[in-house]
Protein backbone atom coordinates (compact mmCIF):
# COMPACT_ATOMS: atom_id res chain seq x y z
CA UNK A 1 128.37 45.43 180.26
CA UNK A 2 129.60 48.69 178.44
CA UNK A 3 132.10 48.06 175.58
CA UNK A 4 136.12 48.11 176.84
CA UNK A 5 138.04 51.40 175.39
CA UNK A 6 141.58 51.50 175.49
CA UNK A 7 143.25 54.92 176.69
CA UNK A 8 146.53 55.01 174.54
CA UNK A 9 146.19 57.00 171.40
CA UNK A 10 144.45 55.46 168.06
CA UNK A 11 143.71 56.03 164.49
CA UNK A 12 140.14 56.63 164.29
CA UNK A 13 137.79 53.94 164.47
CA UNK A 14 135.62 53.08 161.76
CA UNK A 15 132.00 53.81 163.24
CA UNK A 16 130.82 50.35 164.95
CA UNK A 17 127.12 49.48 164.19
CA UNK A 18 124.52 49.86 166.49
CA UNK A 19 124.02 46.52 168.38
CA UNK A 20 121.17 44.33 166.75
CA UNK A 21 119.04 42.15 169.21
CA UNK A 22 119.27 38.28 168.36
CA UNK A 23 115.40 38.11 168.15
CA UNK A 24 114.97 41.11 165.88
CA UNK A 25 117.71 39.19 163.31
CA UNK A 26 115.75 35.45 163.85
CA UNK A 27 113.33 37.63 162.84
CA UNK A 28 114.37 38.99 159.65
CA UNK A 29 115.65 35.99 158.70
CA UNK A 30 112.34 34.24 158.70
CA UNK A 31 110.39 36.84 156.76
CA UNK A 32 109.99 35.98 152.74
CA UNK A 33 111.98 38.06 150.64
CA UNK A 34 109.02 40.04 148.35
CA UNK A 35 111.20 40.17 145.16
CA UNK A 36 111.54 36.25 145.28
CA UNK A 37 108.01 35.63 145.46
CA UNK A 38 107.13 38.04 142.54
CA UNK A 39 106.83 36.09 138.95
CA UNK A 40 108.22 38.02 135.47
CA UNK A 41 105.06 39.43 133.83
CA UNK A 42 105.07 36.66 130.96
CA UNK A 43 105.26 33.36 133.73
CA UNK A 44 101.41 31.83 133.52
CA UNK A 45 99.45 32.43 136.75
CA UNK A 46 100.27 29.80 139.56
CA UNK A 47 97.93 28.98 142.29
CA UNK A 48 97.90 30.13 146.16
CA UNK A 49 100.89 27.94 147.64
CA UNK A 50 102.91 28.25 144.27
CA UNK A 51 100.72 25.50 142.91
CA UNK A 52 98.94 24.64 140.02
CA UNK A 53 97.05 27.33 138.63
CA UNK A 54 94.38 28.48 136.01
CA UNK A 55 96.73 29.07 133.36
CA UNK A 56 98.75 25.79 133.60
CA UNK A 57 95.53 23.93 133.37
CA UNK A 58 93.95 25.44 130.51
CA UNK A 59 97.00 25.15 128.74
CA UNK A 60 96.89 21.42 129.40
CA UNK A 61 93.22 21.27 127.97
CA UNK A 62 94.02 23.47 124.79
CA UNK A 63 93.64 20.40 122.13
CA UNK A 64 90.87 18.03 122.63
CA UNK A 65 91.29 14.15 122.02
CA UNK A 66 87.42 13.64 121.72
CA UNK A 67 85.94 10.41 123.62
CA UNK A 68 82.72 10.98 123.41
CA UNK A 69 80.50 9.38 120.89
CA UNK A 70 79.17 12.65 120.03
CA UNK A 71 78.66 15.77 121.16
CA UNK A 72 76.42 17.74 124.17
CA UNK A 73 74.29 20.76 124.88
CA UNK A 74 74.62 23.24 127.65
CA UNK A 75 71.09 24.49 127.79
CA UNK A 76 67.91 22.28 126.73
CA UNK A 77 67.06 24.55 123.28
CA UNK A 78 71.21 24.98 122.71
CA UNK A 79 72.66 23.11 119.59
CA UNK A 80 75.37 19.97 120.46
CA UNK A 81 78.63 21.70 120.86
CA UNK A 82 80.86 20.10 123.54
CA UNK A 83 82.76 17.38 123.62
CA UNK A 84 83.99 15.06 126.25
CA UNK A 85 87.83 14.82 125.75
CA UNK A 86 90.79 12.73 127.48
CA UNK A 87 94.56 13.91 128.35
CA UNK A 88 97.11 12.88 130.67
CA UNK A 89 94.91 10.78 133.28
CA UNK A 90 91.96 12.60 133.17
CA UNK A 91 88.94 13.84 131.03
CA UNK A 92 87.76 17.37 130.39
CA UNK A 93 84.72 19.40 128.56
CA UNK A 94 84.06 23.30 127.90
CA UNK A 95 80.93 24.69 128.86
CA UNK A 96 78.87 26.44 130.77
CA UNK A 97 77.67 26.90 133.97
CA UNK A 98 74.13 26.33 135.59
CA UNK A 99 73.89 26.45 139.40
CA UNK A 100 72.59 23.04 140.77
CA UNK A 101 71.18 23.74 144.44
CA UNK A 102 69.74 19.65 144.73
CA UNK A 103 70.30 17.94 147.77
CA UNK A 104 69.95 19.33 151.54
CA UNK A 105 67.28 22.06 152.40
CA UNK A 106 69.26 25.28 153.33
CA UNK A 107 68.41 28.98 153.31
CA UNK A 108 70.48 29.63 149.74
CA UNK A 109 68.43 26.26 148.15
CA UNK A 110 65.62 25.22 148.51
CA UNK A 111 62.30 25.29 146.63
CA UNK A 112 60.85 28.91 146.74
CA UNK A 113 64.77 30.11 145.79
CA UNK A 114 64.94 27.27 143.00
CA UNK A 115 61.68 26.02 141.47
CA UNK A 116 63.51 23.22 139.77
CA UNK A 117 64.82 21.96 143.34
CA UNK A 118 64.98 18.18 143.32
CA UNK A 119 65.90 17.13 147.26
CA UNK A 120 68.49 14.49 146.52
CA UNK A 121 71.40 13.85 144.82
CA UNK A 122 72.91 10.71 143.34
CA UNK A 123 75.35 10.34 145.25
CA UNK A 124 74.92 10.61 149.25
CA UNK A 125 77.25 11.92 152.33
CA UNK A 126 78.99 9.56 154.93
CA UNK A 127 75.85 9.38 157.00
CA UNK A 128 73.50 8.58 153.78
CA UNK A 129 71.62 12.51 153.47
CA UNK A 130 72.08 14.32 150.50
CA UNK A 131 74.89 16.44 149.67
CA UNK A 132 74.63 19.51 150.49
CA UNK A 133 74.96 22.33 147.35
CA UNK A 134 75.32 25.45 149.43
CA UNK A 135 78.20 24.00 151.30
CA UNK A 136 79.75 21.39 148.82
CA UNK A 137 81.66 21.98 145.95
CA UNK A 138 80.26 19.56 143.38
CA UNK A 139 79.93 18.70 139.98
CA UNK A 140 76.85 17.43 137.77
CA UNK A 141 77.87 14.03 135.40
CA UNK A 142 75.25 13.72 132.61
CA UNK A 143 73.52 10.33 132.41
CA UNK A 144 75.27 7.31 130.82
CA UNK A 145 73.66 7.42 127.43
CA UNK A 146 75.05 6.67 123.96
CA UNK A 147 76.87 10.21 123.67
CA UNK A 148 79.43 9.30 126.62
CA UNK A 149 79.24 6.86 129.90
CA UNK A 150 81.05 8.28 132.79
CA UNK A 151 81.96 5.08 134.21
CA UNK A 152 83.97 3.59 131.33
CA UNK A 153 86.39 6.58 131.73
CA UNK A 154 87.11 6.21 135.50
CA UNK A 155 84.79 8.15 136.76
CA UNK A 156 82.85 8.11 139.90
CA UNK A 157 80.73 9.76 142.49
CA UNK A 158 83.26 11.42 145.07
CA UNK A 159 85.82 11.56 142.12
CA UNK A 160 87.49 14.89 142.32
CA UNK A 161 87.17 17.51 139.61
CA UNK A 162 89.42 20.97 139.06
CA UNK A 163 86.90 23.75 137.95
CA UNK A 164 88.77 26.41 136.30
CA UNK A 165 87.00 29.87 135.47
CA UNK A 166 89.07 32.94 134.45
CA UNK A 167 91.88 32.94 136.79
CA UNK A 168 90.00 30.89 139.54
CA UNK A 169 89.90 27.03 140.09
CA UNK A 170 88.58 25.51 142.65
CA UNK A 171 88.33 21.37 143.31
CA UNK A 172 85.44 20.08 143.44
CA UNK A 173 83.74 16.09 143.59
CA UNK A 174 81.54 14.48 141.44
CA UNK A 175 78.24 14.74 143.23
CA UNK A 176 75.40 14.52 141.20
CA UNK A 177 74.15 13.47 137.86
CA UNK A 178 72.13 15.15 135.24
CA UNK A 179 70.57 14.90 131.99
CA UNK A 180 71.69 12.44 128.98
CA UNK A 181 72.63 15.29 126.61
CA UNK A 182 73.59 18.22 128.83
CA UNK A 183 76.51 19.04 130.53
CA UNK A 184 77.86 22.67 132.24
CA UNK A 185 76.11 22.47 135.94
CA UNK A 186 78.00 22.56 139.30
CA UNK A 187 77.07 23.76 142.77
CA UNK A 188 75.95 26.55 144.63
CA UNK A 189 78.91 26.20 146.53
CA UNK A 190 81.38 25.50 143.21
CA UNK A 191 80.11 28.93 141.36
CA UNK A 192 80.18 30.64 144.32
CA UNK A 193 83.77 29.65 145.39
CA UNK A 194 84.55 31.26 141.73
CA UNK A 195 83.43 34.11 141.70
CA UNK A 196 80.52 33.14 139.91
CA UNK A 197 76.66 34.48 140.73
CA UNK A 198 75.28 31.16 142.51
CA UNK A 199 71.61 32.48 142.45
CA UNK A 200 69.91 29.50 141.10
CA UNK A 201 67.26 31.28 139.38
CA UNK A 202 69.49 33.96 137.76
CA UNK A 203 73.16 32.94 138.17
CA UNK A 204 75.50 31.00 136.25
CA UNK A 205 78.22 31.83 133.44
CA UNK A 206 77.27 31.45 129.72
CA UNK A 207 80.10 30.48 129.27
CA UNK A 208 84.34 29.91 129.76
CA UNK A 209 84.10 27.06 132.53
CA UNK A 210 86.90 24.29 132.08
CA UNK A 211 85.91 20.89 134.15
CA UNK A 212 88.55 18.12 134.74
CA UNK A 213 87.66 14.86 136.08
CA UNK A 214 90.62 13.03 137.19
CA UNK A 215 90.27 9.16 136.64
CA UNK A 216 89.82 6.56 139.12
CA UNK A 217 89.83 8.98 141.82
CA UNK A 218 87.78 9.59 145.26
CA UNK A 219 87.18 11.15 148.07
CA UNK A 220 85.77 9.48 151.38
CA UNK A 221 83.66 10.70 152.70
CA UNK A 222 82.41 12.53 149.81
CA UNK A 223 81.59 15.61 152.01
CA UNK A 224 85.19 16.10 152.91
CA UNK A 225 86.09 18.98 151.06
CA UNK A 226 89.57 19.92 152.52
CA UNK A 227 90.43 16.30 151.29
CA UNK A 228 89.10 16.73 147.70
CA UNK A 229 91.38 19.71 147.69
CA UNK A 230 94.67 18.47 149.05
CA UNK A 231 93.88 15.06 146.46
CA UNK A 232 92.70 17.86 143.75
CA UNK A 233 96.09 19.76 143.74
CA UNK A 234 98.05 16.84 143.76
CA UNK A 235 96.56 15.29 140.94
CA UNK A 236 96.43 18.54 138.81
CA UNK A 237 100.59 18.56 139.01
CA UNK A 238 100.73 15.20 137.49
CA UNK A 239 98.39 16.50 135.29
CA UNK A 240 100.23 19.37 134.03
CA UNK A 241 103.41 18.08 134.43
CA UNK A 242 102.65 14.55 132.25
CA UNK A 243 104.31 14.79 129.16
């Protein structure tokens, strides 16, 4: 219905604004407001969802409270370097990266892309197969030995582990277990997720990987990666935010 005018003689009206429809304000009120999701140049990093991110992590894992009887190697031929340390619930080492494509037969592992393919895994899926590398984020354990014995510190297969590589971290389970005296190896799936060449012949990092292995915690079925996430991202609050 047009707007009502009255005839008798006014002082000018201040200009009326243009009508707005309701939906187009719902709208606008819905949308985020960009300058309040923007962070000051010197906040750390946060993760996707305003989480926890790389930088709140690795400032968690700065100082190392050694638990290991010792130290370990990355790489067969490398001197002992690494430690295995504890902090706020969880423990943590510093090391490489080697791609581990064990487990299932898929096109990106298998044995003519990885001659040191091993078709099993220690720990097994909800149906009792193999995990699966190219799919699964997952993280190698070494052996129980003298050095360190996973299992005194809480930790088991399907326990859930934040990988944190540069700005990247992805969660990840416990799903294998390697050497006595070497640690640094995670999944085709885990490097790739990261941004991290997941050839198993030539890929890897040299370096700059962070593992944390949160204690006494699992994920069931083991294969369920959307679970090891939401349980990951939980757990790596308390973690950062434990005093």
């Amino acid at each position: 219905m047009p707007a009502y005018t009255d005839p008798a003689p006014a002082a000018a009206p201040r200009p009326a604004l243009a009508a707005v429809p309701l939906a187009l304000v719902a709208k606008v009120h819905r949308a985020p407001v960009r300058a309040h999701r923007s962070r000051p140049p010197s906040s750390p990093a946060r993760g996707r969802g305003g989480g926890v991110g790389a930088a709140d992590l690795l400032a968690k894992t700065s100082a190392c409270a050694q638990v290991s009887n010792g130290k370990y190697r990355t790489d067969e031929a490398a001197s002992a370097t690494v430690p295995v340390c504890a902090a706020n619930g969880a423990v943590f080492w510093k090391a490489d990266l080697d791609i581990d494509c064990d487990g299932q037969v898929t096109a990106a592992c298998n044995p003519a892309t990885d001659p040191a393919f091993h078709g099993d895994t220690a720990f097994h899926t909800s149906d009792g197969r193999p995990l699966n590398a190219e799919e699964l984020p997952y993280v190698v354990v070494p052996a129980p030995s003298g050095v360190w014995d996973y299992t005194g510190s809480g930790i088991r297969g399907g326990g859930v582990v934040a990988v944190v590589h540069g700005e990247k971290v992805e969660y990840a389970v416990v799903g294998d277990v390697g050497p006595e005296r070497i640690v640094g190896e995670a999944s085709y799936a885990t490097a790739k997720s990261l941004g991290i060449d997941p050839d198993p012949g030539s890929g890897g990092a040299p370096s700059g990987v962070t593992y944390i292995l949160f204690k006494d915690s699992r994920v069931s079925p083991i294969e369920d990666h959307e679970a090891a996430v939401r349980t990951g991202r939980a757990l790596a609050e308390e973690f950062v935010r434990a005093d």
